[in-house]
N, C-alpha and C. Protein backbone atom coordinates (compact mmCIF):
# COMPACT_ATOMS: atom_id res chain seq x y z
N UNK A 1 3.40 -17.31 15.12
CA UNK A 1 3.70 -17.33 13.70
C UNK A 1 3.07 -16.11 13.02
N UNK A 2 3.75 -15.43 11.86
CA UNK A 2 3.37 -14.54 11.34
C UNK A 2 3.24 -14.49 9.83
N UNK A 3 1.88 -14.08 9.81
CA UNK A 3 1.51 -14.50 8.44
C UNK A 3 2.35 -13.85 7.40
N UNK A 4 2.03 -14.24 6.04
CA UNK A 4 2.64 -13.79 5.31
C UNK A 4 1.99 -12.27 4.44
N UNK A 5 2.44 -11.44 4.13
CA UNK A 5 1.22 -10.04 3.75
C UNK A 5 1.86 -10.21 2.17
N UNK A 6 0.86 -10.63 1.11
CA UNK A 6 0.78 -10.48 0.12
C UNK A 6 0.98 -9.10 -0.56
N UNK A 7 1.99 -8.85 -1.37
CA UNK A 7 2.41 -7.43 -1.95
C UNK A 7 2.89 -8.20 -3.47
N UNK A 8 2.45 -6.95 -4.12
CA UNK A 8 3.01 -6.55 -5.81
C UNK A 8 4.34 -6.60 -6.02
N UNK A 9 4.93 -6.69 -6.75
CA UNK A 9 6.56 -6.70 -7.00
C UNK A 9 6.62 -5.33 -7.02
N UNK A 10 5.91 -4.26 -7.63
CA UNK A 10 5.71 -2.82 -7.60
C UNK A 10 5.62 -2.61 -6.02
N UNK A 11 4.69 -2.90 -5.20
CA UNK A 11 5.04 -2.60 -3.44
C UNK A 11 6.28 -3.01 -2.77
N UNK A 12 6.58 -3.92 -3.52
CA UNK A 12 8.00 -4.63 -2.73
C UNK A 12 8.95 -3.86 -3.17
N UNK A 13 9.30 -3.11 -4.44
CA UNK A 13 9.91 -1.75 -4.66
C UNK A 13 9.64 -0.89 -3.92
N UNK A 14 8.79 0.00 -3.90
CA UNK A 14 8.40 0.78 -3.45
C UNK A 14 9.05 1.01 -2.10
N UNK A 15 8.48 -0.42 -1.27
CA UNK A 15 9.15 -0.42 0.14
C UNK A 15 10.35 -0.39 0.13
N UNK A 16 11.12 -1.38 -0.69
CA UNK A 16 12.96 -1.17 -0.41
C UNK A 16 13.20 0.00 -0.53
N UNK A 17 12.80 0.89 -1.63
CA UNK A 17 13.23 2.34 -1.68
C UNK A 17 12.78 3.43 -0.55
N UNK A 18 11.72 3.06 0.44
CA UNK A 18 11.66 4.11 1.61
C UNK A 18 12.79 3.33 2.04
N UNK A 19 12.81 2.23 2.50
CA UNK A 19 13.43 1.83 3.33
C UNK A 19 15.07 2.11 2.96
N UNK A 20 15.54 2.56 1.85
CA UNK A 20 16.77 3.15 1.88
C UNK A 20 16.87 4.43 1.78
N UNK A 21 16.01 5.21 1.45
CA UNK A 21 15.77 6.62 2.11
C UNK A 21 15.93 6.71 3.53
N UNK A 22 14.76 5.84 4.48
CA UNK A 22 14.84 6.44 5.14
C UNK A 22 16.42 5.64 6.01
N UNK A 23 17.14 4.55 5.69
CA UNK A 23 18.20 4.11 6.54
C UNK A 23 19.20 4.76 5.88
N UNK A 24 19.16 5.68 4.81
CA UNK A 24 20.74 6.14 4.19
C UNK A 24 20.48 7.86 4.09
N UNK A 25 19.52 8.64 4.39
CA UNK A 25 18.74 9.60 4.34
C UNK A 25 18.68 10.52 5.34
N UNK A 26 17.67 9.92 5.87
CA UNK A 26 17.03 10.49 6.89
C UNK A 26 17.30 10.22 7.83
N UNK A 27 17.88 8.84 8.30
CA UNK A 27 18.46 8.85 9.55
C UNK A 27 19.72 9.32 9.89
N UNK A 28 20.67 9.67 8.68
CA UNK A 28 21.79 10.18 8.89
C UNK A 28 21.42 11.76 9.34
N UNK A 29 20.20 12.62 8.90
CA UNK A 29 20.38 13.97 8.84
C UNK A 29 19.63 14.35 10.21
N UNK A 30 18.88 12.99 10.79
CA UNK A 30 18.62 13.12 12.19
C UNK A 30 19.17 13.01 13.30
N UNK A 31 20.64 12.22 13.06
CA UNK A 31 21.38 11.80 13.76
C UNK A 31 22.10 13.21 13.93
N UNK A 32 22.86 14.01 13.10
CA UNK A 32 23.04 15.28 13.15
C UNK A 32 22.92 16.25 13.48
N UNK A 33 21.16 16.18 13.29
CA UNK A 33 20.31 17.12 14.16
C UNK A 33 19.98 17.00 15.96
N UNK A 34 20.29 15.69 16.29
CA UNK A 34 20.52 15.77 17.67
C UNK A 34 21.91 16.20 18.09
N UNK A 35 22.54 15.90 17.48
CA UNK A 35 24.33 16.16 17.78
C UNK A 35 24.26 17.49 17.73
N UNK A 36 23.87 18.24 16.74
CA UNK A 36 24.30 19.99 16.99
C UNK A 36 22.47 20.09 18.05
N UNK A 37 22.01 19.72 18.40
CA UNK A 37 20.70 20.53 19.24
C UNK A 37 21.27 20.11 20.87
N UNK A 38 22.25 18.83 20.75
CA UNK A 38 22.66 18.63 22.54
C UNK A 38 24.01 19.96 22.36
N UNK A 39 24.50 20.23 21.59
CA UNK A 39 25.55 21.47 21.55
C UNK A 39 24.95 22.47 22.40
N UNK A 40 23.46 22.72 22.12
CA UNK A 40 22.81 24.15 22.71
C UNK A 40 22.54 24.04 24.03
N UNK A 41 23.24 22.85 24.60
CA UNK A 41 22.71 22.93 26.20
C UNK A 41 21.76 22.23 26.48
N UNK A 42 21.44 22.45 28.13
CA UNK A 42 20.13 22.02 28.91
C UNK A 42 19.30 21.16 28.17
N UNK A 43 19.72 19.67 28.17
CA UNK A 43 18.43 19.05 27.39
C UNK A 43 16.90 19.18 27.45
N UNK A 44 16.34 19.43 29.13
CA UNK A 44 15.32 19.64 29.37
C UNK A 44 14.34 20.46 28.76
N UNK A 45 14.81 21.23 28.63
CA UNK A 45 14.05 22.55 27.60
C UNK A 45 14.88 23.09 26.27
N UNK A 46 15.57 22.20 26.09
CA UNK A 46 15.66 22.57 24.68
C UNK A 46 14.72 21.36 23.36
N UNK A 47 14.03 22.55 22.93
CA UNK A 47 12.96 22.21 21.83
C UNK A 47 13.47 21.41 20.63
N UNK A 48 14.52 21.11 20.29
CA UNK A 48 14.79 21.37 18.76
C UNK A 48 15.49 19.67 19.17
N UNK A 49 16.02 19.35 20.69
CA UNK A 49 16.75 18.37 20.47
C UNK A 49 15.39 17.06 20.84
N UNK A 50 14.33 17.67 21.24
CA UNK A 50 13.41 16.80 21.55
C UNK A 50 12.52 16.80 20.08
N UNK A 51 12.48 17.40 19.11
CA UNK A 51 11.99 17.57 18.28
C UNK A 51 12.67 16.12 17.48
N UNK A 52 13.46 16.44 17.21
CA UNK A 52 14.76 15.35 16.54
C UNK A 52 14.65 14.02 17.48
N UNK A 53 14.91 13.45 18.69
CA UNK A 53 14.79 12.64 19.10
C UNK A 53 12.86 12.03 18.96
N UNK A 54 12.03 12.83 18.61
CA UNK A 54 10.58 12.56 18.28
C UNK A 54 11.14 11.67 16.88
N UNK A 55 11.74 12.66 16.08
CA UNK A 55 11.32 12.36 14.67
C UNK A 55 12.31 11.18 14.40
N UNK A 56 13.57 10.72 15.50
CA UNK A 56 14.41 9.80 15.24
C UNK A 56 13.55 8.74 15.65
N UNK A 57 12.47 8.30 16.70
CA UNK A 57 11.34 7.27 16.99
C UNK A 57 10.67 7.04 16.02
N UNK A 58 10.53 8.18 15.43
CA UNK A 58 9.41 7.84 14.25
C UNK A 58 10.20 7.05 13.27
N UNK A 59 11.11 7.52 12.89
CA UNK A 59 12.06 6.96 11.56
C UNK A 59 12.79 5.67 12.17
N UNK A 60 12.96 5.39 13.05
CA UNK A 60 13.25 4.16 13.45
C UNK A 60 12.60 3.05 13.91
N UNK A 61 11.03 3.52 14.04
CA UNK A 61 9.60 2.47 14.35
C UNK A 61 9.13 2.43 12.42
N UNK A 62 9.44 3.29 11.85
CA UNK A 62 8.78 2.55 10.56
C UNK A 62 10.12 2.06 9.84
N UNK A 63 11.57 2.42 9.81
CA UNK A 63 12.79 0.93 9.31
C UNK A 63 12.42 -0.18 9.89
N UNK A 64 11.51 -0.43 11.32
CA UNK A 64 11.24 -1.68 11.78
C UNK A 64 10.09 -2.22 11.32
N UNK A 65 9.34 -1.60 10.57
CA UNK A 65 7.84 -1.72 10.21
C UNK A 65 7.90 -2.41 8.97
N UNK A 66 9.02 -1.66 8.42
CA UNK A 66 9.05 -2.12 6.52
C UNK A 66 9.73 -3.36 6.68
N UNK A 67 11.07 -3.25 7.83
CA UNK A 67 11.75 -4.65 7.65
C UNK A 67 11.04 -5.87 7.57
N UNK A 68 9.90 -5.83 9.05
CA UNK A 68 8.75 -6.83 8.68
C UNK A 68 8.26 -7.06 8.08
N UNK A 69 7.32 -5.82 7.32
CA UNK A 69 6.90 -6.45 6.15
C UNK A 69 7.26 -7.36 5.39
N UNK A 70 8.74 -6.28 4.70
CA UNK A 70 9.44 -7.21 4.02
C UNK A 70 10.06 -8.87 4.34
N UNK A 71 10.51 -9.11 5.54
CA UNK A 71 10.53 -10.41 6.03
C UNK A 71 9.41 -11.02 5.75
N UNK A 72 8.21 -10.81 5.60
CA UNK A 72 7.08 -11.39 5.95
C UNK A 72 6.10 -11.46 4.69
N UNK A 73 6.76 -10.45 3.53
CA UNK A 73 5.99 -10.77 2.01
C UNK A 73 5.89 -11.93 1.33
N UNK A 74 5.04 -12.16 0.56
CA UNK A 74 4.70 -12.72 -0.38
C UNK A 74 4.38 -12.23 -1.46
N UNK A 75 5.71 -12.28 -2.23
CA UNK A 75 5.66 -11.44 -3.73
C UNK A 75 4.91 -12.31 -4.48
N UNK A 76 3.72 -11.58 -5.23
CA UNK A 76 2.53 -12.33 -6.11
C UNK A 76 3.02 -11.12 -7.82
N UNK A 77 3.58 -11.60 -8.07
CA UNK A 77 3.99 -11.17 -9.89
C UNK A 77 2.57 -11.74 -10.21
N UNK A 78 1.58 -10.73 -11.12
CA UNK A 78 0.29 -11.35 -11.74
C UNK A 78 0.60 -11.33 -12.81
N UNK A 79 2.07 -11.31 -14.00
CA UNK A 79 2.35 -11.71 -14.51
C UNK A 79 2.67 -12.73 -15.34
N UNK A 80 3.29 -14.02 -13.71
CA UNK A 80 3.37 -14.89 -14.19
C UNK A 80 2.37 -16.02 -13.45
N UNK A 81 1.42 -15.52 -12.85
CA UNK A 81 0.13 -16.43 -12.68
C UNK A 81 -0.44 -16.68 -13.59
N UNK A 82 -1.19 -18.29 -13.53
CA UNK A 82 -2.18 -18.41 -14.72
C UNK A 82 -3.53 -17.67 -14.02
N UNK A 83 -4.35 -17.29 -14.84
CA UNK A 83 -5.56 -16.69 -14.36
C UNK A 83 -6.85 -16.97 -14.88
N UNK A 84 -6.63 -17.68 -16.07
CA UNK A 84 -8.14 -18.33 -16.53
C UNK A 84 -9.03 -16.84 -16.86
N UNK A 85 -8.50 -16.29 -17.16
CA UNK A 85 -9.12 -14.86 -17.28
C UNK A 85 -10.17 -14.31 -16.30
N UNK A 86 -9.53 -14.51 -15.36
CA UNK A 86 -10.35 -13.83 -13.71
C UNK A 86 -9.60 -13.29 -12.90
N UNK A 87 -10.37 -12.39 -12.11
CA UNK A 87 -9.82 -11.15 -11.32
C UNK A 87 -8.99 -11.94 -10.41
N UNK A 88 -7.87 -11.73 -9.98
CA UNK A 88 -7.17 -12.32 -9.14
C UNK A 88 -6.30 -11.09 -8.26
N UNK A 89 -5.52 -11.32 -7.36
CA UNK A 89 -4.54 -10.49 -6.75
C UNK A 89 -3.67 -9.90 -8.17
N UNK A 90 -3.75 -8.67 -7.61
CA UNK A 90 -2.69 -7.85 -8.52
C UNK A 90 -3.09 -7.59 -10.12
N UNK A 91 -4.35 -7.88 -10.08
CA UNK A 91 -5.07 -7.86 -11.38
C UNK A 91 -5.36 -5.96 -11.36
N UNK A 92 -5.77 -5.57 -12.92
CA UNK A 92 -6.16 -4.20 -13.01
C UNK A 92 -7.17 -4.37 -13.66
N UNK A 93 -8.31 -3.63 -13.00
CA UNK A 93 -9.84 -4.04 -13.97
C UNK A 93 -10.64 -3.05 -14.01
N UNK A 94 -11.38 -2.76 -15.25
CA UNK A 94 -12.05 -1.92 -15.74
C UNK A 94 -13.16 -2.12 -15.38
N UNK A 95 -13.82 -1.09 -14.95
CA UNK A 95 -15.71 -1.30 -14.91
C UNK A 95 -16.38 0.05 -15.07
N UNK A 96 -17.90 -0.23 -15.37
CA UNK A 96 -18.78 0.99 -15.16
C UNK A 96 -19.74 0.30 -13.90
N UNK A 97 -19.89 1.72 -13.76
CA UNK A 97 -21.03 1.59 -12.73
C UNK A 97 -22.09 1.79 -13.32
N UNK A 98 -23.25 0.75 -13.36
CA UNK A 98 -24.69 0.74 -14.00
C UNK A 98 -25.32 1.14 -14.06
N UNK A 99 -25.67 2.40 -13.00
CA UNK A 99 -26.71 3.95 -12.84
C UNK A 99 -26.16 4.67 -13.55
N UNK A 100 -24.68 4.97 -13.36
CA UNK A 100 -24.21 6.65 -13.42
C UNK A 100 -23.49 6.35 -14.64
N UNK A 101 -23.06 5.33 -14.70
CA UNK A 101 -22.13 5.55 -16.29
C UNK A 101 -20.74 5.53 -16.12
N UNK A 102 -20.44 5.36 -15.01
CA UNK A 102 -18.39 6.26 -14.41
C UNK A 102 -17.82 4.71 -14.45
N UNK A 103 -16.94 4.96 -15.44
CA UNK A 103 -15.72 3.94 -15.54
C UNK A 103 -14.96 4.85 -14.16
N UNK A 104 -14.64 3.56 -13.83
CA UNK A 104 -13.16 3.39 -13.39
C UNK A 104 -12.42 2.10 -13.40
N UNK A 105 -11.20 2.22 -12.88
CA UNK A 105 -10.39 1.49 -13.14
C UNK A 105 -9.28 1.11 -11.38
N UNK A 106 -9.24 -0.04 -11.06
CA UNK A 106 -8.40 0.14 -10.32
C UNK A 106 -7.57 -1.29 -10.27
N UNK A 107 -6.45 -1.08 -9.50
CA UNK A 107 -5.22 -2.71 -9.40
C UNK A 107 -5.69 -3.03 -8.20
N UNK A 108 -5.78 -4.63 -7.77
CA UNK A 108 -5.65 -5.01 -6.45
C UNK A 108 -4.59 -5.14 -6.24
N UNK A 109 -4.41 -4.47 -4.61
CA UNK A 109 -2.92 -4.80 -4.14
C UNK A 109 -2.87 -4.92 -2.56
N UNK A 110 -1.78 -5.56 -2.31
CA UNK A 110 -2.16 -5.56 -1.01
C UNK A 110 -2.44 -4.31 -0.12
N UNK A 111 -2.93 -4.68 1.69
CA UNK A 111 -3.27 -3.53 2.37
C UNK A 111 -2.26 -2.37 2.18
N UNK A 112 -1.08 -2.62 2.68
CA UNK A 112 0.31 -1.78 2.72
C UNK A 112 0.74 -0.83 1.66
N UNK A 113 -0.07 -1.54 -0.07
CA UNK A 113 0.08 -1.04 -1.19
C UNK A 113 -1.06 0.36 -1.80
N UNK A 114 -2.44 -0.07 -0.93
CA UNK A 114 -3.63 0.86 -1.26
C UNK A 114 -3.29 1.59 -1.20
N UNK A 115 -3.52 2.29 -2.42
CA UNK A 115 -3.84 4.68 -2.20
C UNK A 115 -4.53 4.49 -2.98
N UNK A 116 -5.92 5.30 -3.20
CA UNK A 116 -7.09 5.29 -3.44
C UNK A 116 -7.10 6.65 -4.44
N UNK A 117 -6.14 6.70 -4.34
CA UNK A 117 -5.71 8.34 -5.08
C UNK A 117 -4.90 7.70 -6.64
N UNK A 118 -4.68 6.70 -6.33
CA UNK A 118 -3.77 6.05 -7.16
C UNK A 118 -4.44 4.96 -7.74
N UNK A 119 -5.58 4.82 -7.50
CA UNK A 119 -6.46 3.73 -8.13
C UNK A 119 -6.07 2.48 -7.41
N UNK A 120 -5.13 2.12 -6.48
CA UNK A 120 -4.70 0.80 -6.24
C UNK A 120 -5.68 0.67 -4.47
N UNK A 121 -6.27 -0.64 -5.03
CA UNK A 121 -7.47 -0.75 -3.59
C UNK A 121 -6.87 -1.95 -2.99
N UNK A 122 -7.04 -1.84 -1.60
CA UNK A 122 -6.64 -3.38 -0.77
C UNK A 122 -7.51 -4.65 -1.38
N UNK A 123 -6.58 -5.41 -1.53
CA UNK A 123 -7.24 -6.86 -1.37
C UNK A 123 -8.53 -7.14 -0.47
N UNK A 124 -7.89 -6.58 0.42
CA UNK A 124 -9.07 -6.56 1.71
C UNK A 124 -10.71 -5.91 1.21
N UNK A 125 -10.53 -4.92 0.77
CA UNK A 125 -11.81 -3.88 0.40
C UNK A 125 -12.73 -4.46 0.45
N UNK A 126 -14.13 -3.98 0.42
CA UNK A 126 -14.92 -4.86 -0.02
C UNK A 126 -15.10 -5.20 -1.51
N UNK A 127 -14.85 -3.90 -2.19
CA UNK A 127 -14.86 -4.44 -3.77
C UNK A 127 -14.65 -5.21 -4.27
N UNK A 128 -12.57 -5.21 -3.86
CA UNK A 128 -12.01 -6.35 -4.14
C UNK A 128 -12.71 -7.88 -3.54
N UNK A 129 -13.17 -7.95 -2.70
CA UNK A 129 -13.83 -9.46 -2.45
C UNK A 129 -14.67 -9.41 -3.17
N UNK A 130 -15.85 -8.49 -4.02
CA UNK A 130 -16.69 -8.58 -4.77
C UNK A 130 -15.86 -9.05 -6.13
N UNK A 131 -15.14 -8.62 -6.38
CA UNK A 131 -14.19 -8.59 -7.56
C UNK A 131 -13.52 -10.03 -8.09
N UNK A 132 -12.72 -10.56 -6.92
CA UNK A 132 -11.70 -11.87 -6.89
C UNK A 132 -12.26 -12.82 -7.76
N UNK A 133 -12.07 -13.41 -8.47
CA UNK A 133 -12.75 -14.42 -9.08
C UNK A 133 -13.66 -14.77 -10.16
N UNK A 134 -14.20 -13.30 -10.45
CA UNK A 134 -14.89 -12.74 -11.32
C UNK A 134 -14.16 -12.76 -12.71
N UNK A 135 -15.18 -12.65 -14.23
CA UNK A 135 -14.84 -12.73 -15.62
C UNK A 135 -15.00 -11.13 -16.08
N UNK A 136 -14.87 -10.80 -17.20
CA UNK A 136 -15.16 -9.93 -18.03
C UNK A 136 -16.65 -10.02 -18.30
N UNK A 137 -17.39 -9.29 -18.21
CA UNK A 137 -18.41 -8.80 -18.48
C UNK A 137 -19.63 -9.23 -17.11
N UNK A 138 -19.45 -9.75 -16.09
CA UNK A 138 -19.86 -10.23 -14.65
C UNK A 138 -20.63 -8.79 -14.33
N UNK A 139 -21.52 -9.32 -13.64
CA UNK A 139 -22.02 -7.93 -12.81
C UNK A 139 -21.95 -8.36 -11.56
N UNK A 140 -21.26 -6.89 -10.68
CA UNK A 140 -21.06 -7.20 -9.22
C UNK A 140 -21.91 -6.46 -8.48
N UNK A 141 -22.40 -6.76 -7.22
CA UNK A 141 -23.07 -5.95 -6.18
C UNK A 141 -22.25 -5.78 -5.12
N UNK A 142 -21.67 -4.07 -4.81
CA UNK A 142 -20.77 -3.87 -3.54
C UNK A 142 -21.52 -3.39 -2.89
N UNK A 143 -21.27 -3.82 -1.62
CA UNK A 143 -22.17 -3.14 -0.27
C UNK A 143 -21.35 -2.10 0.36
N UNK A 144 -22.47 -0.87 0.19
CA UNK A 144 -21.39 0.30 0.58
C UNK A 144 -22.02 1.11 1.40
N UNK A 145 -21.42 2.31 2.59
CA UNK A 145 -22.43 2.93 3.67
C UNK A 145 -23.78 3.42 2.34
N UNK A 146 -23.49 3.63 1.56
CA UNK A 146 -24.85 4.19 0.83
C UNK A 146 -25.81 3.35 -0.01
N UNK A 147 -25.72 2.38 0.15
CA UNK A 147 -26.35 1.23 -0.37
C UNK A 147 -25.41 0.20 -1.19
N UNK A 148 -26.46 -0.71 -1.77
CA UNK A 148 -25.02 -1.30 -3.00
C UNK A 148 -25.33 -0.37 -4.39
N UNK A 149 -23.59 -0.63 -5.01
CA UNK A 149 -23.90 -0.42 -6.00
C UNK A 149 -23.77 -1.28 -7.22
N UNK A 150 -23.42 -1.57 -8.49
CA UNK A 150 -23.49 -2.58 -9.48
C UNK A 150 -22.65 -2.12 -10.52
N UNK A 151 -21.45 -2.84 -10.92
CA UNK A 151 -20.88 -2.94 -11.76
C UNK A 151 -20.70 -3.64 -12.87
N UNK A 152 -20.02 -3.02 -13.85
CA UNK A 152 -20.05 -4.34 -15.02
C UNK A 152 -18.42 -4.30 -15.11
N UNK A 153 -18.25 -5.22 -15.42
CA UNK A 153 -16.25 -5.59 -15.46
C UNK A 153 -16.47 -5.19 -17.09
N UNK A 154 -15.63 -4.36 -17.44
CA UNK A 154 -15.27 -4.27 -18.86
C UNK A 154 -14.23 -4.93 -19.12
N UNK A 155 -13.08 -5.05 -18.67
CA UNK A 155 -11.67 -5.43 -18.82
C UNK A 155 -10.66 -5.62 -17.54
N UNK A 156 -10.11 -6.90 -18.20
CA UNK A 156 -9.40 -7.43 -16.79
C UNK A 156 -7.61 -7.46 -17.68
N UNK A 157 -6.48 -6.58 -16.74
CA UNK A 157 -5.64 -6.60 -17.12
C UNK A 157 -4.43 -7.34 -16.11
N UNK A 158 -3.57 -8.26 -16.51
CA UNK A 158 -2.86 -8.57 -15.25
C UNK A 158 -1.10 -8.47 -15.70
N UNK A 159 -0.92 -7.05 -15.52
CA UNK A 159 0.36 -5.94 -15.70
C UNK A 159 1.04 -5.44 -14.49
């Protein structure tokens, strides 16, 4: 049995749209690219048709990757959850850090959804487990390779 992987209605976009890139896209312009590279002959040493048959594995191990996912989501809208005004999945929450002063801000989302560049952290993280359950104005302790550090929740948004 296979669990279910909790994603954002925003990740569950996200994914349909590679996933028709890459099945209406990219696999058409790879398919192509082997057809004119077996034209040039000698499969053995020709570079360009092994290049293309690389990059057709690749593009055809992640259409199988997303399909799962997607078979296997659990769309969590934090929209229409009640939340009692606590951090939950798919929540966006404000904090400072208690030494230094640095707001930030980030969404929980699932693993598949994290970029860290993008403010969106796994469920998994440790933060986020520091985080889950938590109110507005809570102080948290995350355990991190450099010690812990301590936050204060300023604001909990669930958008």
């Amino acid at each position: 049995m296979i669990n279910q992987i909790p994603m954002t209605l925003q990740g569950i976009k996200k994914l349909h749209k590679e996933l028709m890139e890459l099945k209406n896209i990219k696999r058409p312009k790879i398919i192509n690219s082997i057809i004119e590279a077996r034209k040039h002959g000698d499969l053995k040493e020709n570079a360009e048709y092994h290049a293309a048959r690389e990059a057709q594995s690749f593009c055809e191990g992640r259409i199988k990757d997303i399909e799962i996912k997607l078979s296997n989501a659990n769309i969590i809208d934090v929209t229409k959850i009640t939340h009692n005004n606590k951090i939950i999945f798919g929540s966006t929450v404000s904090m400072i850090n208690i030494i230094t002063d640095e707001i930030i801000s980030y969404k929980i989302v699932g693993h598949d959804e994290a970029n860290l560049k993008n403010n969106l952290i796994s469920v998994n993280a440790p933060i986020s487990r520091a985080l889950i359950g938590k109110e507005k104005n809570n102080i948290i302790n995350v355990k991190t390779p450099r010690g812990v550090i301590k936050y204060k929740i300023l604001d909990i948004k669930y958008i």
